[in-house]
Each structure stands twice: as C-alpha cells, then as structure tokens.
PDB file of N, CA and C in Angstrom:
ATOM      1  N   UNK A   1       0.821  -1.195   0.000  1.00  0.00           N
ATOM      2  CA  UNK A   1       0.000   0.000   0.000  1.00  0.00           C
ATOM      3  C   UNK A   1       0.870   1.267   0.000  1.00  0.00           C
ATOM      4  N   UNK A   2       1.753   1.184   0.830  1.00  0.00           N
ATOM      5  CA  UNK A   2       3.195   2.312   0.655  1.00  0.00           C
ATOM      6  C   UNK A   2       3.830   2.406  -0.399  1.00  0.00           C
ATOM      7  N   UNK A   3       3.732   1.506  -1.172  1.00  0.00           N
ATOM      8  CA  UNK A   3       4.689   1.565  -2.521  1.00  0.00           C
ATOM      9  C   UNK A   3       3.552   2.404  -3.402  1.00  0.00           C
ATOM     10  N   UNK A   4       2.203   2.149  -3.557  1.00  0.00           N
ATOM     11  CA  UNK A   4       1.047   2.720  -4.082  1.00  0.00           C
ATOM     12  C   UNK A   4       1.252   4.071  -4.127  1.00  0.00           C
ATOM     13  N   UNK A   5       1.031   4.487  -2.325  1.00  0.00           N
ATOM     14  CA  UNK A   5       0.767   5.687  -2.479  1.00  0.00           C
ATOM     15  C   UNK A   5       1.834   6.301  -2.559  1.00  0.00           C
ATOM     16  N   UNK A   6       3.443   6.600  -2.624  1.00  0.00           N
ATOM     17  CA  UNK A   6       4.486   6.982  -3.213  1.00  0.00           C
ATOM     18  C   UNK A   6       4.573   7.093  -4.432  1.00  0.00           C
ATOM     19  N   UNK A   7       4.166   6.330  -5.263  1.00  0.00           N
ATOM     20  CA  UNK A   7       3.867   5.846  -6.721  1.00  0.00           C
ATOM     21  C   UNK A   7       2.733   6.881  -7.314  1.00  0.00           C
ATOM     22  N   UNK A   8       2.009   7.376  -6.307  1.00  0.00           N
ATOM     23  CA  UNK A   8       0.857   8.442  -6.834  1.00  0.00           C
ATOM     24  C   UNK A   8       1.577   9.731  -6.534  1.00  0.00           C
ATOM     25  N   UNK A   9       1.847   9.849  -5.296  1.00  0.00           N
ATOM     26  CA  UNK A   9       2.336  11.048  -5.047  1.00  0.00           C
ATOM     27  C   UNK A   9       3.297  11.884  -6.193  1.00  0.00           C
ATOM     28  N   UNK A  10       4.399  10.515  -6.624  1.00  0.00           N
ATOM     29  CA  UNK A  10       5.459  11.275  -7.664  1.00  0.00           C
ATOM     30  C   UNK A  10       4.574  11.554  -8.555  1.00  0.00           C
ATOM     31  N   UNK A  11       3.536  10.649  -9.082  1.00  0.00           N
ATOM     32  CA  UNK A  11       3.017  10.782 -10.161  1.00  0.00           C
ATOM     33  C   UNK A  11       2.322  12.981 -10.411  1.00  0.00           C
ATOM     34  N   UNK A  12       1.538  12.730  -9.382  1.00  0.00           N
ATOM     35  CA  UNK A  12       1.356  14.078  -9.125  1.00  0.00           C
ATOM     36  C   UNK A  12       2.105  15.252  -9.241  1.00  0.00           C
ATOM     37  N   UNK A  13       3.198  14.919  -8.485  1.00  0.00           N
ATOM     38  CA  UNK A  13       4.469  15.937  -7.991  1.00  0.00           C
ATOM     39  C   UNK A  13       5.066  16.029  -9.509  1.00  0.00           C
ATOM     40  N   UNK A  14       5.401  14.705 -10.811  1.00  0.00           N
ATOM     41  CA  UNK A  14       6.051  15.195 -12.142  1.00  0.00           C
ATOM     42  C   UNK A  14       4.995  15.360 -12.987  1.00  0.00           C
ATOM     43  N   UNK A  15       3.796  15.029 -12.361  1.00  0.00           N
ATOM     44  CA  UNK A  15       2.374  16.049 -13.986  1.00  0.00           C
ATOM     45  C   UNK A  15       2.585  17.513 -13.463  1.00  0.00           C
ATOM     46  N   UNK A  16       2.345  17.897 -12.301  1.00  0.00           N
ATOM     47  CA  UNK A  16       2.228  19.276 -11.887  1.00  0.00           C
ATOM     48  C   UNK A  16       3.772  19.652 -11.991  1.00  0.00           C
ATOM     49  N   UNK A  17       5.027  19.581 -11.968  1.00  0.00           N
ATOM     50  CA  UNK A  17       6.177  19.902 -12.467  1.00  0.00           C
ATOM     51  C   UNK A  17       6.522  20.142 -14.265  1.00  0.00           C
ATOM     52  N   UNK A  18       5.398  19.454 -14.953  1.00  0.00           N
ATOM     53  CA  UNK A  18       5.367  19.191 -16.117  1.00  0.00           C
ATOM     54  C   UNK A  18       4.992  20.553 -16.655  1.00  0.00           C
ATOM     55  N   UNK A  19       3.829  20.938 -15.862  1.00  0.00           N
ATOM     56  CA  UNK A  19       2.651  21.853 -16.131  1.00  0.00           C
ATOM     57  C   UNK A  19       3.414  23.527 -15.781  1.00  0.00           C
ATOM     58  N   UNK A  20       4.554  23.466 -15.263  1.00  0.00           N
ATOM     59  CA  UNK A  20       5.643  24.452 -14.244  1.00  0.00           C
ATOM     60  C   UNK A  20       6.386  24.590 -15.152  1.00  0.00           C
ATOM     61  N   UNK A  21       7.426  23.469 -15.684  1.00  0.00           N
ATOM     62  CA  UNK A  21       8.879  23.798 -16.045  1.00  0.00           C
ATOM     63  C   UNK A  21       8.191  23.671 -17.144  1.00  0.00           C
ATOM     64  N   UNK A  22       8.726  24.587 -18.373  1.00  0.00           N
ATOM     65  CA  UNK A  22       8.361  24.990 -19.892  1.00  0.00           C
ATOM     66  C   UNK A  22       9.411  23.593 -20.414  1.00  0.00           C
ATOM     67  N   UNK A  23      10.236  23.152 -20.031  1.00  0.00           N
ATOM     68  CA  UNK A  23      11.397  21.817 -20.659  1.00  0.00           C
ATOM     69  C   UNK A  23      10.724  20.522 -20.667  1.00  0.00           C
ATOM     70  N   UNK A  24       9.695  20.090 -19.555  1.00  0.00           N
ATOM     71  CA  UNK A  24       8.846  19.255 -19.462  1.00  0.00           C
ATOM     72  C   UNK A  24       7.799  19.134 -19.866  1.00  0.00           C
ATOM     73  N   UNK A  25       7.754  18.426 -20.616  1.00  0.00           N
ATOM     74  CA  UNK A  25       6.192  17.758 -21.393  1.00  0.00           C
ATOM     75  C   UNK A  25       5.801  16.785 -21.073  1.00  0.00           C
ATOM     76  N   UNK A  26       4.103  16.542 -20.522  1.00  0.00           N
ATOM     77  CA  UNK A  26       3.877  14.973 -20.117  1.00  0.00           C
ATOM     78  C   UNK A  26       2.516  15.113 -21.006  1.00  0.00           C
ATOM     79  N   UNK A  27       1.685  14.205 -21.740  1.00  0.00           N
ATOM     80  CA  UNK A  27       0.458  14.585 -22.365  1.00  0.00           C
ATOM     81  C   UNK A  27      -0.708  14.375 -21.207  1.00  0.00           C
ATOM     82  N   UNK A  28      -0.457  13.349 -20.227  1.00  0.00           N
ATOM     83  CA  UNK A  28      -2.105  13.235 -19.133  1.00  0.00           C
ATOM     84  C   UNK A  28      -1.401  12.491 -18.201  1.00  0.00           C
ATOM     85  N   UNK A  29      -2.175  12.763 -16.887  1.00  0.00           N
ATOM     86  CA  UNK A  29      -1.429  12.213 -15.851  1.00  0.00           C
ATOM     87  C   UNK A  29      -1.579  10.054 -16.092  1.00  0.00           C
ATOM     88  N   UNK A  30      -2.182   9.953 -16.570  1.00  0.00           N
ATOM     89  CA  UNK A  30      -1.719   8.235 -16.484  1.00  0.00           C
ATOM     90  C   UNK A  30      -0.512   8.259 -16.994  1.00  0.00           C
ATOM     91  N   UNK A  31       0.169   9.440 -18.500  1.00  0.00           N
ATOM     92  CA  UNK A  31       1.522   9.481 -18.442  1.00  0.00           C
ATOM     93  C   UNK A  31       2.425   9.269 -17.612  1.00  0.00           C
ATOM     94  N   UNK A  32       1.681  10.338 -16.901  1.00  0.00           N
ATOM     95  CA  UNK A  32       2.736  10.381 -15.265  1.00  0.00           C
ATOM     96  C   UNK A  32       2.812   9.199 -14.650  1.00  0.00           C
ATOM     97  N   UNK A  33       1.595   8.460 -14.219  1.00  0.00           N
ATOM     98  CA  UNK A  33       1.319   7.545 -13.615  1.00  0.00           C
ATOM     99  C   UNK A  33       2.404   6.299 -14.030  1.00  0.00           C
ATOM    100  N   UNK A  34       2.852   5.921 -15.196  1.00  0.00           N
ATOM    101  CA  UNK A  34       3.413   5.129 -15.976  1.00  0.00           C
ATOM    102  C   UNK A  34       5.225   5.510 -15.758  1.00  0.00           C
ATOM    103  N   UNK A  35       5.408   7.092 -15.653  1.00  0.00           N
ATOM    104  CA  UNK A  35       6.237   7.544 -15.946  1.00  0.00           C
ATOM    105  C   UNK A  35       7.090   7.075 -14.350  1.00  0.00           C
ATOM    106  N   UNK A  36       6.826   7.348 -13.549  1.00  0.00           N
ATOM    107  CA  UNK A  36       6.686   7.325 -11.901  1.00  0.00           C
ATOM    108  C   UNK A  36       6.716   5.960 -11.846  1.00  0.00           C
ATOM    109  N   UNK A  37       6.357   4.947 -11.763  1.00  0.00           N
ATOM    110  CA  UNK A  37       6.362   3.366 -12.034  1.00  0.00           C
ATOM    111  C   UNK A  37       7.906   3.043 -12.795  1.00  0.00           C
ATOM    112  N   UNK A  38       7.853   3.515 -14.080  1.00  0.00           N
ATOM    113  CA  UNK A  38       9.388   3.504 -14.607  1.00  0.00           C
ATOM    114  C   UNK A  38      10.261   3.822 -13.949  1.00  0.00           C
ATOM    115  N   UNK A  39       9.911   5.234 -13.167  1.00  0.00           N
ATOM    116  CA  UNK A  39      11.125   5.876 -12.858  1.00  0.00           C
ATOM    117  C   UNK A  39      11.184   4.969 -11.540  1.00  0.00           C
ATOM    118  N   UNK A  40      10.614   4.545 -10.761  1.00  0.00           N
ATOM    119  CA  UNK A  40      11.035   3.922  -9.351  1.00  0.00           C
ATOM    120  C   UNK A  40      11.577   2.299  -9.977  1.00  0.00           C
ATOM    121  N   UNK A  41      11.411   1.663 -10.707  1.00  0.00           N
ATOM    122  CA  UNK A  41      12.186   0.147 -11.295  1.00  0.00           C
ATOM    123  C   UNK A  41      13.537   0.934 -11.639  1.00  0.00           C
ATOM    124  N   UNK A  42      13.988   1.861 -12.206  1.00  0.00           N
ATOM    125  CA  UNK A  42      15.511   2.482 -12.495  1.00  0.00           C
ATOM    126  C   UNK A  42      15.719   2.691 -11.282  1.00  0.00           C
ATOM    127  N   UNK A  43      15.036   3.467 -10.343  1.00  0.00           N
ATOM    128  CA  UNK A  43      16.017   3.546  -9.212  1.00  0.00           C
ATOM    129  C   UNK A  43      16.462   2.515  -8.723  1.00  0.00           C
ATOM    130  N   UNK A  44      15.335   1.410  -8.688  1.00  0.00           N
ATOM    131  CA  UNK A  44      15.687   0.504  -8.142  1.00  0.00           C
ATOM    132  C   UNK A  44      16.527  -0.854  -8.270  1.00  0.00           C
ATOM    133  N   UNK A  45      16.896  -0.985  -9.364  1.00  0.00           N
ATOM    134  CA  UNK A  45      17.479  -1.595 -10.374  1.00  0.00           C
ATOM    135  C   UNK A  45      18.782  -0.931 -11.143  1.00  0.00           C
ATOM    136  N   UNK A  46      18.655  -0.346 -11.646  1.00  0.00           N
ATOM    137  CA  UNK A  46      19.768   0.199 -12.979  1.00  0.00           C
ATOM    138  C   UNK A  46      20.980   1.080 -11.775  1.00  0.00           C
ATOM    139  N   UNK A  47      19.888   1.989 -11.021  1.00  0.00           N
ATOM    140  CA  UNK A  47      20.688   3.300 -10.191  1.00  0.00           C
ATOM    141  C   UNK A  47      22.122   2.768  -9.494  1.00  0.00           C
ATOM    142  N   UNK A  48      21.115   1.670  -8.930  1.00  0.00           N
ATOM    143  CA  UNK A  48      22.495   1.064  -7.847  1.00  0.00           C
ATOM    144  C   UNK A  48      24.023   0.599  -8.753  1.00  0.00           C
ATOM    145  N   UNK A  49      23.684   0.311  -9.642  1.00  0.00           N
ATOM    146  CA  UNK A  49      24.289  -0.085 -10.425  1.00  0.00           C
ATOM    147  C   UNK A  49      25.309   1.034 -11.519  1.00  0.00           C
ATOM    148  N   UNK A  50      24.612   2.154 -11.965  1.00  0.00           N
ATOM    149  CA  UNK A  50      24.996   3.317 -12.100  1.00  0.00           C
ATOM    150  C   UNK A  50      26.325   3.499 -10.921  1.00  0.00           C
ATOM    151  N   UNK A  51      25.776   3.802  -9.148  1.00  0.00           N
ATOM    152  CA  UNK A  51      25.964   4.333  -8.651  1.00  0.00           C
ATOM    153  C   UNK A  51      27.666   3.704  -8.734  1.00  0.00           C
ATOM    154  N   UNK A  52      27.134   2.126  -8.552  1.00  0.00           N
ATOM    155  CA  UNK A  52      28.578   1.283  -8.199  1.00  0.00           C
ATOM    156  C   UNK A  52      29.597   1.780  -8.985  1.00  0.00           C
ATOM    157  N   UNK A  53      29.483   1.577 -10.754  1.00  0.00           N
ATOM    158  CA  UNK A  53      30.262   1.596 -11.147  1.00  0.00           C
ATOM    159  C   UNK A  53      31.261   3.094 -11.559  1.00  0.00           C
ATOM    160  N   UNK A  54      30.690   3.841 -10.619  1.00  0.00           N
ATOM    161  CA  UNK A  54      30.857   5.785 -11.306  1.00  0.00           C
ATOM    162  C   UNK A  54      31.275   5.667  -9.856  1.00  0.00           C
ATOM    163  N   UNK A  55      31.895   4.948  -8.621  1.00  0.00           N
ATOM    164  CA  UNK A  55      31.869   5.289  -7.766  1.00  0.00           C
ATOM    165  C   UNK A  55      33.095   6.204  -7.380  1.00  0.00           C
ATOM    166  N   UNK A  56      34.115   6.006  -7.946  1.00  0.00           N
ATOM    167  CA  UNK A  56      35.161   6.845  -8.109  1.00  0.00           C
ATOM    168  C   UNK A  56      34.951   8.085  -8.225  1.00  0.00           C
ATOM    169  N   UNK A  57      34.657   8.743  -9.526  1.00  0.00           N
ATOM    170  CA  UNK A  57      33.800  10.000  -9.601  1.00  0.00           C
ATOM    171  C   UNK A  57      33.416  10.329  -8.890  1.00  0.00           C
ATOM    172  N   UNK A  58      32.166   9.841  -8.290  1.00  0.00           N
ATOM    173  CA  UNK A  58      31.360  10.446  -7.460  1.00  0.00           C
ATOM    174  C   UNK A  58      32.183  10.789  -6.023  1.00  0.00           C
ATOM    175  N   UNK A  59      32.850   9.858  -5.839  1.00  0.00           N
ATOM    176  CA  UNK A  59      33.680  10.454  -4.640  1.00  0.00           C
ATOM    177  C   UNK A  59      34.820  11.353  -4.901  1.00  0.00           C
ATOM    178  N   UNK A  60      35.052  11.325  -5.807  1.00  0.00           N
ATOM    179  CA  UNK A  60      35.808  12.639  -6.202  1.00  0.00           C
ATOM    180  C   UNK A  60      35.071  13.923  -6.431  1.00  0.00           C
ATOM    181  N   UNK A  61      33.984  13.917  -6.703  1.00  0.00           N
ATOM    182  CA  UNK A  61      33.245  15.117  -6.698  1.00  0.00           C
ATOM    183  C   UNK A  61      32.477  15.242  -5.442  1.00  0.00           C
ATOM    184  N   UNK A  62      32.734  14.811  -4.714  1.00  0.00           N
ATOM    185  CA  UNK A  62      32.523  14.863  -3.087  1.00  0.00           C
ATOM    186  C   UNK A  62      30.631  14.157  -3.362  1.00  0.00           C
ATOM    187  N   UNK A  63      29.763  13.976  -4.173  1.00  0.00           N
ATOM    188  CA  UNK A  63      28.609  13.489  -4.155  1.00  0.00           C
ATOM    189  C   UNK A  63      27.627  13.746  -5.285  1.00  0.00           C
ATOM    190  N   UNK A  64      28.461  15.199  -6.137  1.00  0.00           N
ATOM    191  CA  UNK A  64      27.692  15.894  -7.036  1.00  0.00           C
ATOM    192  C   UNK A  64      27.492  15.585  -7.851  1.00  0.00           C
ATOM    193  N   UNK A  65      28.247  13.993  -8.291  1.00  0.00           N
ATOM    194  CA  UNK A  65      27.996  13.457  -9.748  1.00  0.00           C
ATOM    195  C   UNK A  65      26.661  12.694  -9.432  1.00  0.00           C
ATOM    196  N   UNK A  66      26.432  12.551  -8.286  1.00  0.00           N
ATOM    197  CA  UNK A  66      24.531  11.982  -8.264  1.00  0.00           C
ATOM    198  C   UNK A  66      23.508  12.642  -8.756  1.00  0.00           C
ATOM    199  N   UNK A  67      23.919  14.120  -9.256  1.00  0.00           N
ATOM    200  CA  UNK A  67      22.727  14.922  -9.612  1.00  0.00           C
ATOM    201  C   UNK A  67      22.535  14.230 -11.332  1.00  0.00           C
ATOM    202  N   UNK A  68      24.038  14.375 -12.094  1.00  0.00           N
ATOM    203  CA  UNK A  68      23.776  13.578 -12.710  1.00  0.00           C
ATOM    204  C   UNK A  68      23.512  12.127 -13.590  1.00  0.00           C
ATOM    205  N   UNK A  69      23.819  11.440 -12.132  1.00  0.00           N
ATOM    206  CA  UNK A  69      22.656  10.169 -12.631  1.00  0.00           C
ATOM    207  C   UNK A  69      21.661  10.220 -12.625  1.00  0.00           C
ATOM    208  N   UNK A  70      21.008  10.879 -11.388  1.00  0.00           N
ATOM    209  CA  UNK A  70      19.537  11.363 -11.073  1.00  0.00           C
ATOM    210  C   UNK A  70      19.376  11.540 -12.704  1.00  0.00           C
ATOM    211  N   UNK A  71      19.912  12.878 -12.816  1.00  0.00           N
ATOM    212  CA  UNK A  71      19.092  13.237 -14.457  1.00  0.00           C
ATOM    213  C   UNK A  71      19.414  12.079 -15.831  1.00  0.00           C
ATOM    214  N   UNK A  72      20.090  11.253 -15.623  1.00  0.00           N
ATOM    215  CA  UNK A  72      20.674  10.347 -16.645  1.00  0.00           C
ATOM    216  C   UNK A  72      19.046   9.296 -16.552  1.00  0.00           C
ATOM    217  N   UNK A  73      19.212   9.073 -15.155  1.00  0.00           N
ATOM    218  CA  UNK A  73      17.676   8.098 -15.281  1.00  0.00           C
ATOM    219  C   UNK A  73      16.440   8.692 -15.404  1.00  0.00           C
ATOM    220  N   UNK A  74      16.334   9.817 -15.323  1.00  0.00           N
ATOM    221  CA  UNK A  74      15.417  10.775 -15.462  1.00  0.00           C
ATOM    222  C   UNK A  74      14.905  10.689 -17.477  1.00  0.00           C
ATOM    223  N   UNK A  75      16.238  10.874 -17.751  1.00  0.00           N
ATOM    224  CA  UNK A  75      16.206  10.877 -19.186  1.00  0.00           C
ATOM    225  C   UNK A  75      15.865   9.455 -19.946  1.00  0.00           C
ATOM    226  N   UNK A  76      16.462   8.785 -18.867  1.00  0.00           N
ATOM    227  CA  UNK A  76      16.205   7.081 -20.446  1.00  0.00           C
ATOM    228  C   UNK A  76      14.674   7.184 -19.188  1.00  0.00           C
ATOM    229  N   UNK A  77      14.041   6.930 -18.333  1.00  0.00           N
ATOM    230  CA  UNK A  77      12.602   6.602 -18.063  1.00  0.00           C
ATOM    231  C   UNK A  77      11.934   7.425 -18.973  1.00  0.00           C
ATOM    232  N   UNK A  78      12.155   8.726 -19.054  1.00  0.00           N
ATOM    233  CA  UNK A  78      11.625   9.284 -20.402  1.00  0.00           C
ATOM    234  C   UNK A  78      11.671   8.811 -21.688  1.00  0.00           C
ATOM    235  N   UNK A  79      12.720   7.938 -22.077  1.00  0.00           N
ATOM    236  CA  UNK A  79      12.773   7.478 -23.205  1.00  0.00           C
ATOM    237  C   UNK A  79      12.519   6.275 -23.344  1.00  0.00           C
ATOM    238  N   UNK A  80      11.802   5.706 -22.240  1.00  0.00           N
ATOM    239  CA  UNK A  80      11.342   4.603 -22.432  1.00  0.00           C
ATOM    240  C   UNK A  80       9.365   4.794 -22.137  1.00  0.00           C
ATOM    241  N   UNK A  81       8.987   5.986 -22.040  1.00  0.00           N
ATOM    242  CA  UNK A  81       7.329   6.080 -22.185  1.00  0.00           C
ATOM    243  C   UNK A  81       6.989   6.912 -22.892  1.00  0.00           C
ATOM    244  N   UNK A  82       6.241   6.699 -23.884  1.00  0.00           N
ATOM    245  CA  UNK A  82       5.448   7.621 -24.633  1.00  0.00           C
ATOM    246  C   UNK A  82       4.688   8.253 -24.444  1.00  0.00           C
ATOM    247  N   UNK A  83       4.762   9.874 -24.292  1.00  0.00           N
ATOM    248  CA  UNK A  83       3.742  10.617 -24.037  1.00  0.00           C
ATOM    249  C   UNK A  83       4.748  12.118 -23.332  1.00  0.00           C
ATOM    250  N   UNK A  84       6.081  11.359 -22.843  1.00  0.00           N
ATOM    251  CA  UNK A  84       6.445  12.539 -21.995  1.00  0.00           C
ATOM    252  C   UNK A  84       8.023  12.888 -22.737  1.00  0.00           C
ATOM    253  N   UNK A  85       8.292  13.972 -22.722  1.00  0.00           N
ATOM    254  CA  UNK A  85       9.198  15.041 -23.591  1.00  0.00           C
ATOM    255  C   UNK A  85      10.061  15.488 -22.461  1.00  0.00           C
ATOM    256  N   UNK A  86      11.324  15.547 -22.305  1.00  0.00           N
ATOM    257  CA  UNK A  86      12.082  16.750 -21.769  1.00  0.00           C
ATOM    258  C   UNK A  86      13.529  17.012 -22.504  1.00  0.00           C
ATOM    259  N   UNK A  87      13.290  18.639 -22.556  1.00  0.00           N
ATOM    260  CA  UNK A  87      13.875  18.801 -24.010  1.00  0.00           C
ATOM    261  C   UNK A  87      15.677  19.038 -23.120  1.00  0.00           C
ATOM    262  N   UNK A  88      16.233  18.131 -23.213  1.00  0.00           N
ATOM    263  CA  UNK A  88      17.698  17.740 -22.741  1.00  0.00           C
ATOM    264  C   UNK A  88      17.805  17.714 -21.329  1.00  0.00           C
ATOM    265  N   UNK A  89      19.604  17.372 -21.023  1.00  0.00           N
ATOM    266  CA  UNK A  89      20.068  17.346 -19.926  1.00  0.00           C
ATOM    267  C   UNK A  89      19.510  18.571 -18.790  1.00  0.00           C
ATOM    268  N   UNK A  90      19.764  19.868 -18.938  1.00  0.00           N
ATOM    269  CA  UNK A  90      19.770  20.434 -18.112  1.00  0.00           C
ATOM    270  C   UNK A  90      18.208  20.466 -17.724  1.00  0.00           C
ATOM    271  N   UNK A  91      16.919  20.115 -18.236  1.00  0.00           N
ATOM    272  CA  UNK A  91      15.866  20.593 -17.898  1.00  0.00           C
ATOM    273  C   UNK A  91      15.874  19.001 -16.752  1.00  0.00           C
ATOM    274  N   UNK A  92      16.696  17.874 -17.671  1.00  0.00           N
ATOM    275  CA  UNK A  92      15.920  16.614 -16.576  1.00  0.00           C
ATOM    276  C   UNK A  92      16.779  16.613 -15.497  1.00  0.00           C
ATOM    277  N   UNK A  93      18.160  17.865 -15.009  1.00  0.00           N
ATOM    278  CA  UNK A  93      18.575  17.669 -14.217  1.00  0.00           C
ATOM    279  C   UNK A  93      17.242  18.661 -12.845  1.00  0.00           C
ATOM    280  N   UNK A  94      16.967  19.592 -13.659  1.00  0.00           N
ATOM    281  CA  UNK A  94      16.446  20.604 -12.808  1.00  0.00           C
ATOM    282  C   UNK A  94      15.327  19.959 -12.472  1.00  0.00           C
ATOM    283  N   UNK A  95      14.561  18.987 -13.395  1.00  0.00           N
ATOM    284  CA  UNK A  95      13.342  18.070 -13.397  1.00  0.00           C
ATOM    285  C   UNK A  95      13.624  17.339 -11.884  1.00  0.00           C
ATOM    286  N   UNK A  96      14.938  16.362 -12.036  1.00  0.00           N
ATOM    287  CA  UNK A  96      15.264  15.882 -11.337  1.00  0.00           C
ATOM    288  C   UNK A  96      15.277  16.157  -9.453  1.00  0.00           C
ATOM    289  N   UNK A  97      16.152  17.737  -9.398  1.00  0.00           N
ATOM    290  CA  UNK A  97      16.290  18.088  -8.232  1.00  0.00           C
ATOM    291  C   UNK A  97      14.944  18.458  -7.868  1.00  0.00           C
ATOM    292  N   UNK A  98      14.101  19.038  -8.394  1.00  0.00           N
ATOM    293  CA  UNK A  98      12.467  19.849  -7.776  1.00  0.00           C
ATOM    294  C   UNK A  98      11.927  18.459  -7.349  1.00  0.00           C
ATOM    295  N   UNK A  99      12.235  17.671  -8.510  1.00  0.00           N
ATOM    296  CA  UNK A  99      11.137  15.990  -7.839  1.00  0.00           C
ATOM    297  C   UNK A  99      11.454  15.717  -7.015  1.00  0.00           C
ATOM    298  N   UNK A 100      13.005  15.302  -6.189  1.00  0.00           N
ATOM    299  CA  UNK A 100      13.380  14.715  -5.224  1.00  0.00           C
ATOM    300  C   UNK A 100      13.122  15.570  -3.830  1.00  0.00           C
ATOM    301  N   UNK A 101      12.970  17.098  -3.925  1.00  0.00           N
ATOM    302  CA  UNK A 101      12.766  18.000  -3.015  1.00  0.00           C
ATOM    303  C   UNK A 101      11.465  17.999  -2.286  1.00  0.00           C
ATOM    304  N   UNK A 102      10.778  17.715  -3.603  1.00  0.00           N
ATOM    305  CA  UNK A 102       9.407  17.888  -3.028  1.00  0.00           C
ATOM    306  C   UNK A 102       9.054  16.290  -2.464  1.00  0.00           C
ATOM    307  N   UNK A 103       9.229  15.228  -3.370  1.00  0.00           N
ATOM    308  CA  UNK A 103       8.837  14.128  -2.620  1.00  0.00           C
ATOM    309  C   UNK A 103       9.296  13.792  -1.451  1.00  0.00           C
ATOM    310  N   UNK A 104      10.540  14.293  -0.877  1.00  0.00           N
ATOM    311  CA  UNK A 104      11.223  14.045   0.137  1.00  0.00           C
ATOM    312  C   UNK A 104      10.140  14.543   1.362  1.00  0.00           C
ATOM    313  N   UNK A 105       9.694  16.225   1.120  1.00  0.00           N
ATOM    314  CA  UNK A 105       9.023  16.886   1.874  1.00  0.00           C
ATOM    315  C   UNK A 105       7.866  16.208   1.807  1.00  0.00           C
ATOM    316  N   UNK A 106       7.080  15.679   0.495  1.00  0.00           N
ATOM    317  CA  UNK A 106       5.712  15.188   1.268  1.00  0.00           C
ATOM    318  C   UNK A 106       5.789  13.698   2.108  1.00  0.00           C
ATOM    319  N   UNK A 107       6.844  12.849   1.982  1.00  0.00           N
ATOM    320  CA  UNK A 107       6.883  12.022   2.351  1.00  0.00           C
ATOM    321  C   UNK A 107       7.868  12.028   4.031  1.00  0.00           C
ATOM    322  N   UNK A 108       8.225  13.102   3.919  1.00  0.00           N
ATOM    323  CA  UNK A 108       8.338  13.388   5.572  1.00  0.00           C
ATOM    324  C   UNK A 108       7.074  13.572   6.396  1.00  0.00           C
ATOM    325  N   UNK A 109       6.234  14.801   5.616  1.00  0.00           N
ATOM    326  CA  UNK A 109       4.950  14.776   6.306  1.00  0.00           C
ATOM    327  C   UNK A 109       3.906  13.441   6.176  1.00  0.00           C
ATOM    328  N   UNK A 110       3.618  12.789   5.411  1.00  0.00           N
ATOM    329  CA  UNK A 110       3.320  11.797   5.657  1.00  0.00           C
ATOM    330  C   UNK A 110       3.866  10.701   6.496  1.00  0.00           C
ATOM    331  N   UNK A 111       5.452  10.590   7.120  1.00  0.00           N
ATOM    332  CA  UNK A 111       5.662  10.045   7.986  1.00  0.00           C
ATOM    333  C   UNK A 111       5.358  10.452   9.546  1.00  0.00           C
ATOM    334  N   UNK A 112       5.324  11.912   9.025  1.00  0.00           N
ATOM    335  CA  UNK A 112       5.448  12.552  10.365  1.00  0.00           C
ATOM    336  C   UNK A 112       3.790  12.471  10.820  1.00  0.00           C
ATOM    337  N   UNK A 113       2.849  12.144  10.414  1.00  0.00           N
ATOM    338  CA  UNK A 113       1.499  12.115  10.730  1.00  0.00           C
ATOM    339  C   UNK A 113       0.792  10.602  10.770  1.00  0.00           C
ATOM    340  N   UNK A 114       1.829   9.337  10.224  1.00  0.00           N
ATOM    341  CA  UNK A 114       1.789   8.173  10.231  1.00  0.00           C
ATOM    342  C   UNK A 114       2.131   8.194  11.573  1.00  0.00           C
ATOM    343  N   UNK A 115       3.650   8.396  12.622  1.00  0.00           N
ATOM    344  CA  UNK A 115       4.183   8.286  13.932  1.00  0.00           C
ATOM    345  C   UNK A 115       3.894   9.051  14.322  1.00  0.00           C
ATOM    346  N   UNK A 116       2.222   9.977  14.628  1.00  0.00           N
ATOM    347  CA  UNK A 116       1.808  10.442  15.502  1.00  0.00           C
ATOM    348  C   UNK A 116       0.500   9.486  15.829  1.00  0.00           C
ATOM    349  N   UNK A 117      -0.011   8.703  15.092  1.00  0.00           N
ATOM    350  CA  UNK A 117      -0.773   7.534  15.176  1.00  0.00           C
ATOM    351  C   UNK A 117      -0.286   6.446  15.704  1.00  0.00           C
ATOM    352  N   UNK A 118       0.708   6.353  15.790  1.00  0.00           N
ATOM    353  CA  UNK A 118       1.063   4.725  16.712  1.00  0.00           C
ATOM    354  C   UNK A 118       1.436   5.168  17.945  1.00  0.00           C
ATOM    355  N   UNK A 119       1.321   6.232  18.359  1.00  0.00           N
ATOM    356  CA  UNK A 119       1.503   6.245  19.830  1.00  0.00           C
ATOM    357  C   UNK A 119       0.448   6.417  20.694  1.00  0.00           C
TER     358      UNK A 119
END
C-alpha cells in the first residue's frame, strides 16, 4: 500500500512539475502515472548499479555526480514512455532536483502524521 501511495504522489508531484517547467512535457497524468512506475524500477534496479560503477567519480566530486545520474535516469525513463518530452540534460537535471525535493518533503509529512498515530 506504501509503494502505491508513493507511486501516486510522484506521479502528481512530475504532472504538476510538467505543467511548471516549460522543458517538461507529459500529455495526461496516467503518463505520469506510468512515468513514476518507470522511474522507481531504475532507481531501483539500474541506479544502484549506475551508482557502483561511477563510484570513483562520485567520490571525487565529493557526491555531485549523483545529480547527474539522477538526471541520466530521469532521461532514459523518459525514453522509455510515450507521451512525456524533456527537451535535454539540463531541464531533466532541474526536473530531477524539484522531484526529489518535493517528494522528500511530502513524504516526511506523511511520515510525520503516520508516527503520531502509533503512539
């Protein structure tokens, strides 16, 4: 049920980011819906894997080369659903950072109002 409603939330958080950043194009939120589904199997799958093998880099850039994997998977989940556009690197990096900002924040408050219920 947690994986669900995370899965909606992004969905929301990259149609209404879509509708914001002029670089992002999605045609209807089941886009999104589809898009958000993709994008969480790359994280979950491909990223780690990304992460391993760039690990050098990334520790040489003290962490900053994660922004762009973020946007690297940002870009092939885009290029793997039809319907959604972002016109290069720099829009799916900026795509990238607003998504992770905001989901972070709603999914704090949703924790934070989940562990006021179990006590």
């Amino acid at each position: 049920m947690n994986f669900l409603l995370r899965l909606l939330i992004t969905a929301v958080i990259v149609y209404v980011l879509s509708l914001i950043l002029s670089g992002v194009h999605i045609d209807d939120f089941l886009t999104a819906i589809v898009f958000s589904l993709i994008l969480a199997l790359l994280n979950a799958i491909v990223k780690p894997l990304i992460i391993l093998f760039t690990l050098p880099i990334t520790i040489f850039t003290l962490g900053i080369f994660l922004f762009v994997i973020n946007a690297l998977i940002i870009l092939l989940a885009a290029r793997m659903v039809h319907g959604i556009h972002i016109n290069g690197f720099w829009w799916a990096l900026l795509f990238s950072i607003i998504l992770s900002i905001f989901s972070s924040a709603v999914q704090k408050e949703l924790n934070k109002g989940n562990d006021s219920r179990n006590y």
